[in-house]
C-alpha atoms as a PDB file:
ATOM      1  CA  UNK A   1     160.522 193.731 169.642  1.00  0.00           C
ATOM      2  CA  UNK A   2     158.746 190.775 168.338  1.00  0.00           C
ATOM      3  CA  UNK A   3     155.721 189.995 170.048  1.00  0.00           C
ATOM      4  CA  UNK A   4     155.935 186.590 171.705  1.00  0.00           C
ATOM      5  CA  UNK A   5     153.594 183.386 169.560  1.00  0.00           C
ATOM      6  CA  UNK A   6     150.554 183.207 171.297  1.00  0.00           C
ATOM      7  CA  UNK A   7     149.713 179.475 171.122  1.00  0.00           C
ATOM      8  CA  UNK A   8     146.858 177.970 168.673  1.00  0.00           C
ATOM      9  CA  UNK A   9     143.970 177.175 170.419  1.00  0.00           C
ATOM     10  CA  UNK A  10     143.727 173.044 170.349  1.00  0.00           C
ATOM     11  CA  UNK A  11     140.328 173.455 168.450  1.00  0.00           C
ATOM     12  CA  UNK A  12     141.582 174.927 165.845  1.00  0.00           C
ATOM     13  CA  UNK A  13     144.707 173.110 166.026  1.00  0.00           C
ATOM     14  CA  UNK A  14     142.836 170.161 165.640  1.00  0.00           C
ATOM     15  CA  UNK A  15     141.386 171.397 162.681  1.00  0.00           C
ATOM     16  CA  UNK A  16     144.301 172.097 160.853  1.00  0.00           C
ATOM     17  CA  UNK A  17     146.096 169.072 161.757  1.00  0.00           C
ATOM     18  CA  UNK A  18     143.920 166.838 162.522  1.00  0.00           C
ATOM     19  CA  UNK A  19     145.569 163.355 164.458  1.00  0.00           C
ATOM     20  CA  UNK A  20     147.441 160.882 162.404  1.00  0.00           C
ATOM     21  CA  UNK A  21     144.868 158.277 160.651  1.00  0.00           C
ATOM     22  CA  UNK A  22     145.280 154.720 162.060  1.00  0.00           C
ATOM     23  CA  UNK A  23     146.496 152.991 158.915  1.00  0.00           C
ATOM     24  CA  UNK A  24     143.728 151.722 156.836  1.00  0.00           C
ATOM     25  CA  UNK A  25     142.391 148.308 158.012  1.00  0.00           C
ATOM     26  CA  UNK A  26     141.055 145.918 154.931  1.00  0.00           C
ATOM     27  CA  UNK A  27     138.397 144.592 155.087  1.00  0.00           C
ATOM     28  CA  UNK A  28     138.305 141.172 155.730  1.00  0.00           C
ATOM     29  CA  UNK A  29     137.625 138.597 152.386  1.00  0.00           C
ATOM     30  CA  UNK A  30     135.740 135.583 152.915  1.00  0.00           C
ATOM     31  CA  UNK A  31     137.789 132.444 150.799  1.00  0.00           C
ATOM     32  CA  UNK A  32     136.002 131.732 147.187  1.00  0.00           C
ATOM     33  CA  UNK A  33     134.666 128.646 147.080  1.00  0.00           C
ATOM     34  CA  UNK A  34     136.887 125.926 145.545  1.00  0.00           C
ATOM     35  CA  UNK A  35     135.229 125.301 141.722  1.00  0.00           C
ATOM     36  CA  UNK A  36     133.942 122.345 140.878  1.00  0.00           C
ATOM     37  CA  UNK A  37     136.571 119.971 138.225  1.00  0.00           C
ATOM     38  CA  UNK A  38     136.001 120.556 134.942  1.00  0.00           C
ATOM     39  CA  UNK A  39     135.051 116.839 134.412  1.00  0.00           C
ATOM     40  CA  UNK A  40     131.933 117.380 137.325  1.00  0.00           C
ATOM     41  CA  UNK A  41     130.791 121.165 135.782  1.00  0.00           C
ATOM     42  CA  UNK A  42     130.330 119.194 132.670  1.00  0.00           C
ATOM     43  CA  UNK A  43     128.527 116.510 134.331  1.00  0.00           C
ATOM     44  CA  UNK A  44     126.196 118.899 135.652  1.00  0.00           C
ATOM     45  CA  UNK A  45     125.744 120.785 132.269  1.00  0.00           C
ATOM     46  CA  UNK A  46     125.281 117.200 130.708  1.00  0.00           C
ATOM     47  CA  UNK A  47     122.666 116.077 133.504  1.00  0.00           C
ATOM     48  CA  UNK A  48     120.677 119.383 132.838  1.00  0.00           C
ATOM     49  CA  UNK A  49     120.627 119.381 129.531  1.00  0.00           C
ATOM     50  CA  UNK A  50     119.431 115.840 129.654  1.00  0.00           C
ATOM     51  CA  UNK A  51     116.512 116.853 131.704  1.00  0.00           C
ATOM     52  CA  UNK A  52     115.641 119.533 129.645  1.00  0.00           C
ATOM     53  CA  UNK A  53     115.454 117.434 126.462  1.00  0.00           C
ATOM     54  CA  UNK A  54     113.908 114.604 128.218  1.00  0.00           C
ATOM     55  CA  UNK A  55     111.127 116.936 128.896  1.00  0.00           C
ATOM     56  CA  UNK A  56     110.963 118.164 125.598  1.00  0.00           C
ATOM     57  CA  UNK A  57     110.562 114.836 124.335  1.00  0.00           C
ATOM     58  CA  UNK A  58     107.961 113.924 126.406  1.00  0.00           C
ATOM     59  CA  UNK A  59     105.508 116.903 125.346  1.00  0.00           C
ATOM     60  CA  UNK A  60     106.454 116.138 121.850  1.00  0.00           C
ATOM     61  CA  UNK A  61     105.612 112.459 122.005  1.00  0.00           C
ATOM     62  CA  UNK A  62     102.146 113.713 124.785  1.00  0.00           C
ATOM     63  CA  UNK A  63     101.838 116.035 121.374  1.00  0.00           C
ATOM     64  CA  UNK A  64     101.520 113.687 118.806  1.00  0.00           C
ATOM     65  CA  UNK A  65      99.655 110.954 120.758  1.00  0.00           C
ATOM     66  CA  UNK A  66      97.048 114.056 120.877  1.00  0.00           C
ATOM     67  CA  UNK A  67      97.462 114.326 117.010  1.00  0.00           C
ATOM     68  CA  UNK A  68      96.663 110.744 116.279  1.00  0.00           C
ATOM     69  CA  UNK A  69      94.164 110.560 118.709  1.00  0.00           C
ATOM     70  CA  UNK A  70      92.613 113.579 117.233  1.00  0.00           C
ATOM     71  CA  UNK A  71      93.202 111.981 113.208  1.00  0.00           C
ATOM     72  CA  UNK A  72      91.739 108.333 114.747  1.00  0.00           C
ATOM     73  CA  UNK A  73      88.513 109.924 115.805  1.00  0.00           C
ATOM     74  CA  UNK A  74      88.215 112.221 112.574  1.00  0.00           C
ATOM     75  CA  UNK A  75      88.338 108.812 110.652  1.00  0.00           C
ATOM     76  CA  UNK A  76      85.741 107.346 113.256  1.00  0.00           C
ATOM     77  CA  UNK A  77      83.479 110.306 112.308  1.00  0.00           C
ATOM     78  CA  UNK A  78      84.028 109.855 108.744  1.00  0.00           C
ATOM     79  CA  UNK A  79      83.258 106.085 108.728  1.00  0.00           C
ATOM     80  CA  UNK A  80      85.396 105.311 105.705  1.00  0.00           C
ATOM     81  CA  UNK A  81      85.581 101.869 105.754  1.00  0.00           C
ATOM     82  CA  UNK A  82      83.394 101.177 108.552  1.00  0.00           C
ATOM     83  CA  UNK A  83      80.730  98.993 107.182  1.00  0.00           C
ATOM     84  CA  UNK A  84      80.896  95.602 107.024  1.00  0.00           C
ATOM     85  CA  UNK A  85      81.021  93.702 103.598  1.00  0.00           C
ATOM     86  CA  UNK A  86      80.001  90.427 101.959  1.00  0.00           C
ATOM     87  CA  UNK A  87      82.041  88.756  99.269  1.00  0.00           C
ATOM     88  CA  UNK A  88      83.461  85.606  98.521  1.00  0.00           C
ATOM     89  CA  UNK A  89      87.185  85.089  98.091  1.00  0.00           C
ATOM     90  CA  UNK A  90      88.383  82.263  95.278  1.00  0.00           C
ATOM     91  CA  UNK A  91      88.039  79.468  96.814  1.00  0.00           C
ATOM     92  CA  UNK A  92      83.971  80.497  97.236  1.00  0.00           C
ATOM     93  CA  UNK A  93      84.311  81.062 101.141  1.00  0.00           C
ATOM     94  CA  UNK A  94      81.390  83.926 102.171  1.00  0.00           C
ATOM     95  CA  UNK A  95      84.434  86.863 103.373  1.00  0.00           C
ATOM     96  CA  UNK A  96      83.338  89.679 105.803  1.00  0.00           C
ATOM     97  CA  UNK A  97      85.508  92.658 107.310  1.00  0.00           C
ATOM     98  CA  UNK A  98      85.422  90.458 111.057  1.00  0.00           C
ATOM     99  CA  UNK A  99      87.640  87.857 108.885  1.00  0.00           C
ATOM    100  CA  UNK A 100      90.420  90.185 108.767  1.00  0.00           C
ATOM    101  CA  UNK A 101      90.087  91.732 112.173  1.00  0.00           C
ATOM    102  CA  UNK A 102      93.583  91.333 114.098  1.00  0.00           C
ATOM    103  CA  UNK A 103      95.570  91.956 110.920  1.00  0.00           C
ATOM    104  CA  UNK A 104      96.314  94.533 109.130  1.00  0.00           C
ATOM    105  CA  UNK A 105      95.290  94.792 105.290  1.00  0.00           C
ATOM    106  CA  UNK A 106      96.011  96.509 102.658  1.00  0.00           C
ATOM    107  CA  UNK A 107      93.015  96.324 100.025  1.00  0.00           C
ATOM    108  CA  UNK A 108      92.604  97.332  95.988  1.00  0.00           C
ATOM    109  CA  UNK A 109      89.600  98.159  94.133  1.00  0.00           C
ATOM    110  CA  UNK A 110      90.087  97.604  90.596  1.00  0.00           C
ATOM    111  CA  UNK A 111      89.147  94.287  87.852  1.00  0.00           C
ATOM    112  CA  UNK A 112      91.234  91.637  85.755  1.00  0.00           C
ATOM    113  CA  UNK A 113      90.381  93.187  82.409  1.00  0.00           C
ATOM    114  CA  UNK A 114      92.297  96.340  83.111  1.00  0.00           C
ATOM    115  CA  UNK A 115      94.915  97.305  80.507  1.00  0.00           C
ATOM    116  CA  UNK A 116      97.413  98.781  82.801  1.00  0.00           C
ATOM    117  CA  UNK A 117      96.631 100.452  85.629  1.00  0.00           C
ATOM    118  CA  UNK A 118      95.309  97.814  88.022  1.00  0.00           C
ATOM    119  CA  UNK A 119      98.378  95.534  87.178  1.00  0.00           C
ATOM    120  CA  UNK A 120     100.842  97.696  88.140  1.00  0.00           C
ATOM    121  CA  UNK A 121      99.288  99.130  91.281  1.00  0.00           C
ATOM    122  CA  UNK A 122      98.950  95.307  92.563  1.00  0.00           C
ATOM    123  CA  UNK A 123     102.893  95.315  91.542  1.00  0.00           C
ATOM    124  CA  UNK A 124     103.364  97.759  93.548  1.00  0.00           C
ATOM    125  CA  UNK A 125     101.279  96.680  96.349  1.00  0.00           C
ATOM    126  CA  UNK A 126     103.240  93.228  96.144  1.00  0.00           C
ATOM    127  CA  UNK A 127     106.817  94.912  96.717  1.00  0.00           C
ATOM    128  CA  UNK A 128     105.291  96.937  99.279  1.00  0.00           C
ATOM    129  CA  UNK A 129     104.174  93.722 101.459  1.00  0.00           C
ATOM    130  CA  UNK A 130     107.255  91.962 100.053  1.00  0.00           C
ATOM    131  CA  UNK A 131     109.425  95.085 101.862  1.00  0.00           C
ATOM    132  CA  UNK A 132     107.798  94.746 105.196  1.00  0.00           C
ATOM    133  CA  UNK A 133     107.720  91.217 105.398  1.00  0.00           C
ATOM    134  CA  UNK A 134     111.702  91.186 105.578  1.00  0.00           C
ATOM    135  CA  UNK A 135     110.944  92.390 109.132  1.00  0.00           C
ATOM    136  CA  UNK A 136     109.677  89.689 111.206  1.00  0.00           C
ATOM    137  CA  UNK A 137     108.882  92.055 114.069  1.00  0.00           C
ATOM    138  CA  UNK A 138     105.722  93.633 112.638  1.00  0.00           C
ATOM    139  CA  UNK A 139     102.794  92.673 112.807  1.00  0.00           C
ATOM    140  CA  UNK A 140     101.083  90.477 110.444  1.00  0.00           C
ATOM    141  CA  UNK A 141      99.391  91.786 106.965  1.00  0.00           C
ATOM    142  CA  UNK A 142      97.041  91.051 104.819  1.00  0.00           C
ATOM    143  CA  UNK A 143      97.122  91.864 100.817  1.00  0.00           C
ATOM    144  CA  UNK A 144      93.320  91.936  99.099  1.00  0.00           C
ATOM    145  CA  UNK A 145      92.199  92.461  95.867  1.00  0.00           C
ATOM    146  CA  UNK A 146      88.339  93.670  95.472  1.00  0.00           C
ATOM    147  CA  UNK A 147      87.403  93.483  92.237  1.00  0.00           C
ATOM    148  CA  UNK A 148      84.838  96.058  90.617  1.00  0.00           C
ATOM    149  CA  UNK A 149      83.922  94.221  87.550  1.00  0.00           C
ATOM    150  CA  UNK A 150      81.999  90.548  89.254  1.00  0.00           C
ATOM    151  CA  UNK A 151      80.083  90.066  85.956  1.00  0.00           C
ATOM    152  CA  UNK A 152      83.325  89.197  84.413  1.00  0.00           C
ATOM    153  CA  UNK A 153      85.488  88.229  87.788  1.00  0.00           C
ATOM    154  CA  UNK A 154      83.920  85.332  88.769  1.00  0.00           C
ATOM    155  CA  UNK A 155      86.250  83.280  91.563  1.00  0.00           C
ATOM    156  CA  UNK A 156      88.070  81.225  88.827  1.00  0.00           C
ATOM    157  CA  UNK A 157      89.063  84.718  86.852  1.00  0.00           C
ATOM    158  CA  UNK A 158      90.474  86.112  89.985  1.00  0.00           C
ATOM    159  CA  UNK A 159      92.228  83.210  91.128  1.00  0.00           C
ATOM    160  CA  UNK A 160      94.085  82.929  87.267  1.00  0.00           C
ATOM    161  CA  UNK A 161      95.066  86.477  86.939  1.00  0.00           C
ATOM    162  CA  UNK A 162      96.830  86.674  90.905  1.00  0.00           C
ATOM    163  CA  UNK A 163      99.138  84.139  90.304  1.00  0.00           C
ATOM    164  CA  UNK A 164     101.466  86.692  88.599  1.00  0.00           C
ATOM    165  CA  UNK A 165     101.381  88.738  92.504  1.00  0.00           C
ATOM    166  CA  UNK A 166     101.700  88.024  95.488  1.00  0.00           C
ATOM    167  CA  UNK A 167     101.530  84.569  96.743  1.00  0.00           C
ATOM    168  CA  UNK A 168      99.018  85.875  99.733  1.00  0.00           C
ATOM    169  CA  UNK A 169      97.370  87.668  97.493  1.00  0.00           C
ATOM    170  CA  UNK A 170      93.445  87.285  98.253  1.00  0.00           C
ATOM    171  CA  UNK A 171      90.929  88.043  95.735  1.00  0.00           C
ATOM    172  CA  UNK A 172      87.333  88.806  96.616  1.00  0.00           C
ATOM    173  CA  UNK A 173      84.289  89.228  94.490  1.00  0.00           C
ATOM    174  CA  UNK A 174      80.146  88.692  94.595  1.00  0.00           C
ATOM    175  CA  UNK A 175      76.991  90.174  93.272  1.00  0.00           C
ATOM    176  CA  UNK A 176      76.700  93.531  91.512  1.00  0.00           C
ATOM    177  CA  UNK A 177      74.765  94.641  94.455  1.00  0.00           C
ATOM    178  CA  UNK A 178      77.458  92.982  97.572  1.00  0.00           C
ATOM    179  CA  UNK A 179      80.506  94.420  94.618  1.00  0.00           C
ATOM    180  CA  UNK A 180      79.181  98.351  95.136  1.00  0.00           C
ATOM    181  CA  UNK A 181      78.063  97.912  98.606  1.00  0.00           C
ATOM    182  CA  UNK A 182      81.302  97.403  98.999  1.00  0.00           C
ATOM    183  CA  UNK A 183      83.046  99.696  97.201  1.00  0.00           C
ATOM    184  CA  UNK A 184      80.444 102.506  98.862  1.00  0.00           C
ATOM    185  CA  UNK A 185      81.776 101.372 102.206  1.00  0.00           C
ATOM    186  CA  UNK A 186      85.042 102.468 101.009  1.00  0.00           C
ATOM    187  CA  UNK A 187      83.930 105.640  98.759  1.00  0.00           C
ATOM    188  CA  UNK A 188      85.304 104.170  95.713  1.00  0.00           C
ATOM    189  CA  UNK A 189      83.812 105.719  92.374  1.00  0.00           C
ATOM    190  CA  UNK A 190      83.129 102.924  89.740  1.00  0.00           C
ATOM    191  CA  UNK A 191      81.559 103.647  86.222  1.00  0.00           C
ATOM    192  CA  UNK A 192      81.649 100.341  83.437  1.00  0.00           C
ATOM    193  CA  UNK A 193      82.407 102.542  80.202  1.00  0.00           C
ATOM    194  CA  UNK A 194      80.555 101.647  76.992  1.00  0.00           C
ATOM    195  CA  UNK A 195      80.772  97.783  75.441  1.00  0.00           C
ATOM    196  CA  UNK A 196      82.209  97.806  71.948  1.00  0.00           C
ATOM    197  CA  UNK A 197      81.611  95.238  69.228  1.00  0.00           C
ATOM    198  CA  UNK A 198      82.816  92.221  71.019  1.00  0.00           C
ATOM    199  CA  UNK A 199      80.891  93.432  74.070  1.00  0.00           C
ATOM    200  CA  UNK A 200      84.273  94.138  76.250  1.00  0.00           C
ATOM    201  CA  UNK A 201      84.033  97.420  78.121  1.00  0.00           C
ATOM    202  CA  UNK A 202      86.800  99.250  80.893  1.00  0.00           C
ATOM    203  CA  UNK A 203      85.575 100.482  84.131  1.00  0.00           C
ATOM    204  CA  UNK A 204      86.392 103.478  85.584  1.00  0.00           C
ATOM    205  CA  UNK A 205      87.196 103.586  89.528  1.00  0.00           C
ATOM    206  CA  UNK A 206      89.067 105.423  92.521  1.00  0.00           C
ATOM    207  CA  UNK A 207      92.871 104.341  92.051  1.00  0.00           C
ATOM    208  CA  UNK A 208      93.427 104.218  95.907  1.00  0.00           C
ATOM    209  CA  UNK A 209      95.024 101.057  97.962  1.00  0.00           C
ATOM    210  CA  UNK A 210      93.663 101.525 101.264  1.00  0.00           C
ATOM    211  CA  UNK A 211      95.606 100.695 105.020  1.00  0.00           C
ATOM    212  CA  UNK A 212      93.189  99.041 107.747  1.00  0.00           C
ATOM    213  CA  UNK A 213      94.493  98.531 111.481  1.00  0.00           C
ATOM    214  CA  UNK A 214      93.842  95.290 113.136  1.00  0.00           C
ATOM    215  CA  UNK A 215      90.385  96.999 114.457  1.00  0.00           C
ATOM    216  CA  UNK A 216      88.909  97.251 111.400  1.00  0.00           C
ATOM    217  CA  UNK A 217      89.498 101.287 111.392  1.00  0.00           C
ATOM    218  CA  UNK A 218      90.311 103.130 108.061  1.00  0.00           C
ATOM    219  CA  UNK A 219      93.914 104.143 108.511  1.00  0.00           C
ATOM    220  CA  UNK A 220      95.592 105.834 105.014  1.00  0.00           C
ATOM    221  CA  UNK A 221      95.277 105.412 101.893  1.00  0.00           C
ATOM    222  CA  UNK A 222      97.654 105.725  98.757  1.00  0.00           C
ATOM    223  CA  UNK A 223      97.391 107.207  95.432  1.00  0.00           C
ATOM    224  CA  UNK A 224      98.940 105.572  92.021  1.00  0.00           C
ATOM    225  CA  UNK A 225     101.861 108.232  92.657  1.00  0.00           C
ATOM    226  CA  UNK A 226     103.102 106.390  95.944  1.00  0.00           C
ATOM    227  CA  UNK A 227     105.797 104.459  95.226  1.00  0.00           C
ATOM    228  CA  UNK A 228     106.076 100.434  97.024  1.00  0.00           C
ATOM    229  CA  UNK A 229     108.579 102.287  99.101  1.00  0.00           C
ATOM    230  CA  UNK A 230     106.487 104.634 100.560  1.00  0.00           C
ATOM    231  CA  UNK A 231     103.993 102.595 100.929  1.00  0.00           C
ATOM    232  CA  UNK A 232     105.575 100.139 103.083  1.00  0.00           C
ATOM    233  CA  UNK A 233     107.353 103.477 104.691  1.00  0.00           C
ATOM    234  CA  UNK A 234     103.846 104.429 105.750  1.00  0.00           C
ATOM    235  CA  UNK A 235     102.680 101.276 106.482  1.00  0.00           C
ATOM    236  CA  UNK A 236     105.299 100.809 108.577  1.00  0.00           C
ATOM    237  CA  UNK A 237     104.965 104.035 110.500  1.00  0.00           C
ATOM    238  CA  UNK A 238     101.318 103.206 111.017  1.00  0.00           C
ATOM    239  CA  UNK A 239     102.493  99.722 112.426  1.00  0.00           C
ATOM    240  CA  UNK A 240     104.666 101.526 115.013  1.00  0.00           C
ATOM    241  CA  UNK A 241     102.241 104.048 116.217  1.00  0.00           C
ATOM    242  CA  UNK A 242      99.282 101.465 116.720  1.00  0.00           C
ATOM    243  CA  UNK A 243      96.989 101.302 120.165  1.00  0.00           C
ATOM    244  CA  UNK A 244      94.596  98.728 120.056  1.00  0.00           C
ATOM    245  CA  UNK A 245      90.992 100.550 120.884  1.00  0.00           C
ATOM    246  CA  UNK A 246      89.355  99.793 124.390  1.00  0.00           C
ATOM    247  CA  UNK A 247      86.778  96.492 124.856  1.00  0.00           C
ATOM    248  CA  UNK A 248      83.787  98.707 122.882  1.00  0.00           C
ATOM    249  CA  UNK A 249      85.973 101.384 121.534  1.00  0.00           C
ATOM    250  CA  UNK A 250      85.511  99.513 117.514  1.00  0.00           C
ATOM    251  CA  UNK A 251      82.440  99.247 115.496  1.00  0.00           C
END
């Protein structure tokens, strides 16, 4: 005779069947924020990237104001250019460096009797002027011719041979001794060569056409393989990036 079932204790009842799991509840989602338009995301991308080169361009302009600032006051220290001079332009008129103070100039050491050289850097200096002057916005400028050869460039000499250049062409001459003080005020090198037979002689000098701001400060200068069009470029550039020194910031 089978014996009866006993019954499964409830605890380990419970075990093997455990109670039916309440169906699984999920959890709730919070709604995703509606996106922007496309037209507004692109705004924003626009207005940050704005900022962002805004900025940039600010430390690069804060940069190079710190460059020139740096380049002015290596000039200062070299004083190249700074002293004063005493010539006399064509017309016989004593000329100093306060004359031209205000404009800018652009000044040639060389003499009348040169072969080549000397005319066709004043060529070139002529087209350069001639270029910027098609651009009534900048500032005015001043062409001069310093000649290192006064024994033979008296005022008439000079005035005859710049005719053929620019019409504001200024020619300045003087003494031997106001002619080098001059040219040592700039660092030009002049040597008269030997006379031959007929006593005519070349002189040897810097080739340099040198830039001076409306202060009076040495600014550039340009070698005989600058072309008018760089010059002017330069010039130009100079022109654009030009403070005016403090009350007692010149010489």
């Amino acid at each position: 005779m089978l014996r009866s079932l006993r019954p499964i204790p409830q605890l380990y009842h419970s075990r093997l069947c455990p109670a039916p799991c309440h169906p699984r509840r999920r959890l709730a989602v919070p709604p995703a924020a509606p996106r922007l338009p496309l037209r507004r995301r692109l705004a924003v991308v626009g207005a940050v990237a704005g900022a962002a080169a805004a900025g940039w361009l600010y430390l690069r302009h804060q940069k190079e104001r710190q460059q020139r600032s740096r380049r002015l006051q290596h000039l200062r220290q070299l004083a190249l250019g700074q002293g004063d001079f005493q010539l006399q332009d064509t017309s016989g008129a004593a000329r100093s460096k306060a004359d031209f103070l205000g404009r800018w100039v652009l000044l040639y050491f060389g003499f009348t009797h040169c072969p080549d050289v000397c005319p066709e850097e004043l060529e070139k200096l002529s087209r350069a002027v001639e270029l910027l002057e098609r651009d009534p916005a900048l500032p005015p400028l001043q062409p001069l011719f310093v000649t290192v050869d006064p024994e033979r460039d008296d005022a008439a000499a000079l005035a005859r041979y710049l005719r053929d250049f620019h019409p504001r062409l200024l020619g300045l001459t003087g003494t031997p001794e106001q002619v080098r003080a001059a040219a040592a005020a700039f660092r030009v090198y002049v040597s008269a060569g030997p006379r031959d037979a007929d006593g005519d002689y070349v002189v040897d000098h810097s080739v340099l056409t040198f830039l001076v701001d409306p202060d009076g400060i040495f600014r550039d200068c340009y070698s005989r393989s600058r072309t008018a069009e760089e010059v002017a470029r330069s010039v130009r550039g100079h022109m654009d990036a030009y403070e005016p020194l403090p009350p007692g910031g010149g010489q």
